[in-house]
C-alpha atoms as a PDB file:
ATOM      1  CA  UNK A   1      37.045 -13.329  -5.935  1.00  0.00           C
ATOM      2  CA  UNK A   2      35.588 -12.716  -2.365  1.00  0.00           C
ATOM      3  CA  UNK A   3      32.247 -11.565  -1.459  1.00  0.00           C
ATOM      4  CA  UNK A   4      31.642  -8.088  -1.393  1.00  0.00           C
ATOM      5  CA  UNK A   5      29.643  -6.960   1.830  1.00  0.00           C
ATOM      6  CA  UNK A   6      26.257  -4.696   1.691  1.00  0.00           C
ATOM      7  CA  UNK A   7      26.338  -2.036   3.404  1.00  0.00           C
ATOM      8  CA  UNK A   8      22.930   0.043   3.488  1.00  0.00           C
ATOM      9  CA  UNK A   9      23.398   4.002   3.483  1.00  0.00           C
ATOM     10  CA  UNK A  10      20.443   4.508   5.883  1.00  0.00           C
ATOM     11  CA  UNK A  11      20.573   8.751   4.359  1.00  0.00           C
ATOM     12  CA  UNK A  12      19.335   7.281   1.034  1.00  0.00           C
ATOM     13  CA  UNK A  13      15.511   7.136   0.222  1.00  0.00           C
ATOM     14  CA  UNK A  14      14.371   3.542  -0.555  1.00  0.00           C
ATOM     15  CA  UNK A  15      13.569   2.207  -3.904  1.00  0.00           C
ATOM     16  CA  UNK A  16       9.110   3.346  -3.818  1.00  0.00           C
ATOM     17  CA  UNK A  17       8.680  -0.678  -4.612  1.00  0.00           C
ATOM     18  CA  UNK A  18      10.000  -1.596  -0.878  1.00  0.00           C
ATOM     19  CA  UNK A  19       7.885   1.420   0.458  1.00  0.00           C
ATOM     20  CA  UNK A  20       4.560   0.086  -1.514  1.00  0.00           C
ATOM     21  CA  UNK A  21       5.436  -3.661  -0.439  1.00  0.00           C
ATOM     22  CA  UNK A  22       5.794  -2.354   3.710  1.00  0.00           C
ATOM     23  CA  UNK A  23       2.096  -0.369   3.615  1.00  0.00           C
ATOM     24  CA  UNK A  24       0.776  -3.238   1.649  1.00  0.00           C
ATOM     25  CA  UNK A  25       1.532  -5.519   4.140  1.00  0.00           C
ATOM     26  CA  UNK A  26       0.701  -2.957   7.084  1.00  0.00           C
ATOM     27  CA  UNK A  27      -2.573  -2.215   5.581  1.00  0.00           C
ATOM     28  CA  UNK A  28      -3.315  -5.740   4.880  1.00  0.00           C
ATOM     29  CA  UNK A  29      -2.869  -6.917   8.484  1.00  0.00           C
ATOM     30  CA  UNK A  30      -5.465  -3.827   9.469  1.00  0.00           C
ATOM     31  CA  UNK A  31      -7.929  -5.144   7.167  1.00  0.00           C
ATOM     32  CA  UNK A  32      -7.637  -8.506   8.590  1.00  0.00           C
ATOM     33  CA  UNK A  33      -7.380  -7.089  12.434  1.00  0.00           C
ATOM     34  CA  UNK A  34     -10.705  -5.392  11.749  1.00  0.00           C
ATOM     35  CA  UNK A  35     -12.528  -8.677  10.502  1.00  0.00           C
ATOM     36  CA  UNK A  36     -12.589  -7.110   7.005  1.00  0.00           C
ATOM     37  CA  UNK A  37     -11.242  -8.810   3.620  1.00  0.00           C
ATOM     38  CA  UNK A  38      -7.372  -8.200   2.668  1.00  0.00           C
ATOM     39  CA  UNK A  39      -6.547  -7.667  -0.994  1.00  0.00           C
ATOM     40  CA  UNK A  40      -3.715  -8.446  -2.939  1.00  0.00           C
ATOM     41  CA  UNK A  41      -1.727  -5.339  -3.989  1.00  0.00           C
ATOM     42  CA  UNK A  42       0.268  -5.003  -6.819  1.00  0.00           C
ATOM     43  CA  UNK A  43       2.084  -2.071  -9.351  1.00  0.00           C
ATOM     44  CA  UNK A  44       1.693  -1.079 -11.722  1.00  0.00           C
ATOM     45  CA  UNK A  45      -2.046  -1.629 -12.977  1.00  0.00           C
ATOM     46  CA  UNK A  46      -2.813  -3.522 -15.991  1.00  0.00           C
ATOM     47  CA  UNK A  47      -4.709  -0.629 -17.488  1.00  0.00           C
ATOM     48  CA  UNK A  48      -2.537   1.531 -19.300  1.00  0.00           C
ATOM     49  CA  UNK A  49      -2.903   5.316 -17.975  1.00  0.00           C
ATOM     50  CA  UNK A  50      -4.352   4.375 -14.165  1.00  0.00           C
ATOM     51  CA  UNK A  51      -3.477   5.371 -10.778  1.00  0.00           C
ATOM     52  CA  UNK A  52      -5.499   2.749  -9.361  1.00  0.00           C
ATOM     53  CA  UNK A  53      -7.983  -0.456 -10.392  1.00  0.00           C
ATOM     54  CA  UNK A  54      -9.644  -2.766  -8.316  1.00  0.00           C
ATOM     55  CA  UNK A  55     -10.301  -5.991  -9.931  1.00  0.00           C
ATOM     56  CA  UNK A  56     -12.766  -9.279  -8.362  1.00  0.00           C
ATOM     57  CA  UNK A  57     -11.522 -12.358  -9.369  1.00  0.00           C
ATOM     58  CA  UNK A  58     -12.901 -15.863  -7.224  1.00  0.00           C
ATOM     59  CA  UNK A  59      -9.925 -15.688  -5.078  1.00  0.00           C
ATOM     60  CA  UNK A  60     -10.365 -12.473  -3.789  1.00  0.00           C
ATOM     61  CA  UNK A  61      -9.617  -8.905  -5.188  1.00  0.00           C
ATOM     62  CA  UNK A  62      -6.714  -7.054  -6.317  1.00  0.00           C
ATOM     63  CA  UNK A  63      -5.671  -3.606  -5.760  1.00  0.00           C
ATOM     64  CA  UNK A  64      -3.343  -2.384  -8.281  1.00  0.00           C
ATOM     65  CA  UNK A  65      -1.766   1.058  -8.077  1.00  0.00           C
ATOM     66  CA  UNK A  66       0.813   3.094  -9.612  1.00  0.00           C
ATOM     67  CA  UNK A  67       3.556   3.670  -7.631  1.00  0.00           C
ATOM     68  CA  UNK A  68       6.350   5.129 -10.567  1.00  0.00           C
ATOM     69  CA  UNK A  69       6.441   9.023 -10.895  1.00  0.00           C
ATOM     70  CA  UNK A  70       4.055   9.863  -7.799  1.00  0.00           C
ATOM     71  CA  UNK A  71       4.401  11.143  -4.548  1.00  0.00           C
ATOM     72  CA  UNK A  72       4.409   8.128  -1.974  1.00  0.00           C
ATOM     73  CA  UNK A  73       1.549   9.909   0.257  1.00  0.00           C
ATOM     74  CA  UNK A  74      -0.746   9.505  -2.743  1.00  0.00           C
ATOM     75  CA  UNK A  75      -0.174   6.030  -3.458  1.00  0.00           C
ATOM     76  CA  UNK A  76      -0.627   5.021   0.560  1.00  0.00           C
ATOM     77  CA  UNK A  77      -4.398   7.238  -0.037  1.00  0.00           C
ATOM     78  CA  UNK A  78      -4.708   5.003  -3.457  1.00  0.00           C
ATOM     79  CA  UNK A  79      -3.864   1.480  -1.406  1.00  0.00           C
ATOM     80  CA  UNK A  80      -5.933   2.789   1.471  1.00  0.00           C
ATOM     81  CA  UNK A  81      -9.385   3.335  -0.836  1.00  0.00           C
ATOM     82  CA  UNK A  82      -8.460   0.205  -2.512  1.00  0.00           C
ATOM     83  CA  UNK A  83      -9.344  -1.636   0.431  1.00  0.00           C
ATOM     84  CA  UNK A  84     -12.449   0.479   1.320  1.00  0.00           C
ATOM     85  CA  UNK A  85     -13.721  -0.445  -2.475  1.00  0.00           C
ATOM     86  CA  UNK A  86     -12.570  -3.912  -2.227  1.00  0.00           C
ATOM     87  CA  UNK A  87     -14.596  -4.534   1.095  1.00  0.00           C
ATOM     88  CA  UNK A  88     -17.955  -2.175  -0.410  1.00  0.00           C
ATOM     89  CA  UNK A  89     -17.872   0.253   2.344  1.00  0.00           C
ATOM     90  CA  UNK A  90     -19.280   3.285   2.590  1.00  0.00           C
ATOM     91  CA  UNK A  91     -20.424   6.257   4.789  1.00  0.00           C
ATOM     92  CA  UNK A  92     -19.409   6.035   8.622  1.00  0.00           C
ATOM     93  CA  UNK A  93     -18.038   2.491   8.203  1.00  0.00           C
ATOM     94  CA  UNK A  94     -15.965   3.544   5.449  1.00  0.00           C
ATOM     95  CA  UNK A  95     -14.453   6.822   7.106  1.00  0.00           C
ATOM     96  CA  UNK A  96     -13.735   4.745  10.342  1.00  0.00           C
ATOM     97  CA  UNK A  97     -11.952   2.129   7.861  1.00  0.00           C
ATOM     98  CA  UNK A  98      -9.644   5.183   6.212  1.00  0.00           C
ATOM     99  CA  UNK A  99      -9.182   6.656   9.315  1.00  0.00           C
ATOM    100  CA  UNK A 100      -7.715   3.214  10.911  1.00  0.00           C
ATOM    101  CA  UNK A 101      -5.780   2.230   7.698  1.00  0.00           C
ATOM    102  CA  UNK A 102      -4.261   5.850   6.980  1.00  0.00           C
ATOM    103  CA  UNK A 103      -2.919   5.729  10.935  1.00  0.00           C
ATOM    104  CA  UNK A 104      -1.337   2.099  10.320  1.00  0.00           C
ATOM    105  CA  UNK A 105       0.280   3.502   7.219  1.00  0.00           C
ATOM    106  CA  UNK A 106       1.415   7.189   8.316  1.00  0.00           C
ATOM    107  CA  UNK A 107       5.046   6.032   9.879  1.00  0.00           C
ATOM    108  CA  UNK A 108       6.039   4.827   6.329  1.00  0.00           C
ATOM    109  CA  UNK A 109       4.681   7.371   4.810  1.00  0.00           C
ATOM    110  CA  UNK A 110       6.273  10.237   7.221  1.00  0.00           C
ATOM    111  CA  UNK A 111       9.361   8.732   8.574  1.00  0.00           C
ATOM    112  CA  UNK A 112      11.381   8.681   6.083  1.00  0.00           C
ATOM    113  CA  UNK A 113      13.932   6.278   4.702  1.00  0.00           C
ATOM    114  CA  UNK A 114      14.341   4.042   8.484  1.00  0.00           C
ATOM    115  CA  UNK A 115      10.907   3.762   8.951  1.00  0.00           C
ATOM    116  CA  UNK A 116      10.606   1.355   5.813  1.00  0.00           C
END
């Protein structure tokens, strides 16, 4: 039996795991471009019933959102507060942070299926 090729149908809307995985890593790198600590992301959260938990543990923190059922839009916002919690911001610092993460994670979230 040969191999059979893969052939990507670039019309078809990626699985929302590849999708969380590319802002996760976007969002990461603008933490870390900003001087500012990058969590670890992960789906779905431990705690049965959440959108979104942050958990401290000595090696860092972990934001853990639900990515299964939602719009992807709100789990980008949900990722994007994660790391505003995770780092303790808040007021002008944290709106500057939102603002800077939301714009490195707006092409996956509104280009569609190439964009990711």
């Amino acid at each position: 039996m040969g191999v059979v090729p893969l052939v990507l149908n670039r019309g078809v809307e990626p699985a929302p795991t590849v999708r969380f995985a590319h802002v996760a890593r976007r969002l990461a790198a603008a933490a870390r471009a900003a001087g500012l600590e990058a969590p670890a992301f992960r789906s779905p959260p431990r705690l049965p019933g959440a959108v979104r938990t942050v958990r401290r543990m000595p090696g860092g923190v972990v934001v853990a959102v639900a990515v299964r059922g939602r719009p992807f839009v709100d789990v980008a916002a949900d990722l994007v507060e994660g790391v505003v919690v995770a780092n303790g911001l808040q007021g002008v610092a944290a709106t500057r942070l939102r603002t800077a993460l939301l714009e490195a994670a707006a092409e996956v979230c509104t280009a569609g299926p190439a964009a990711a």
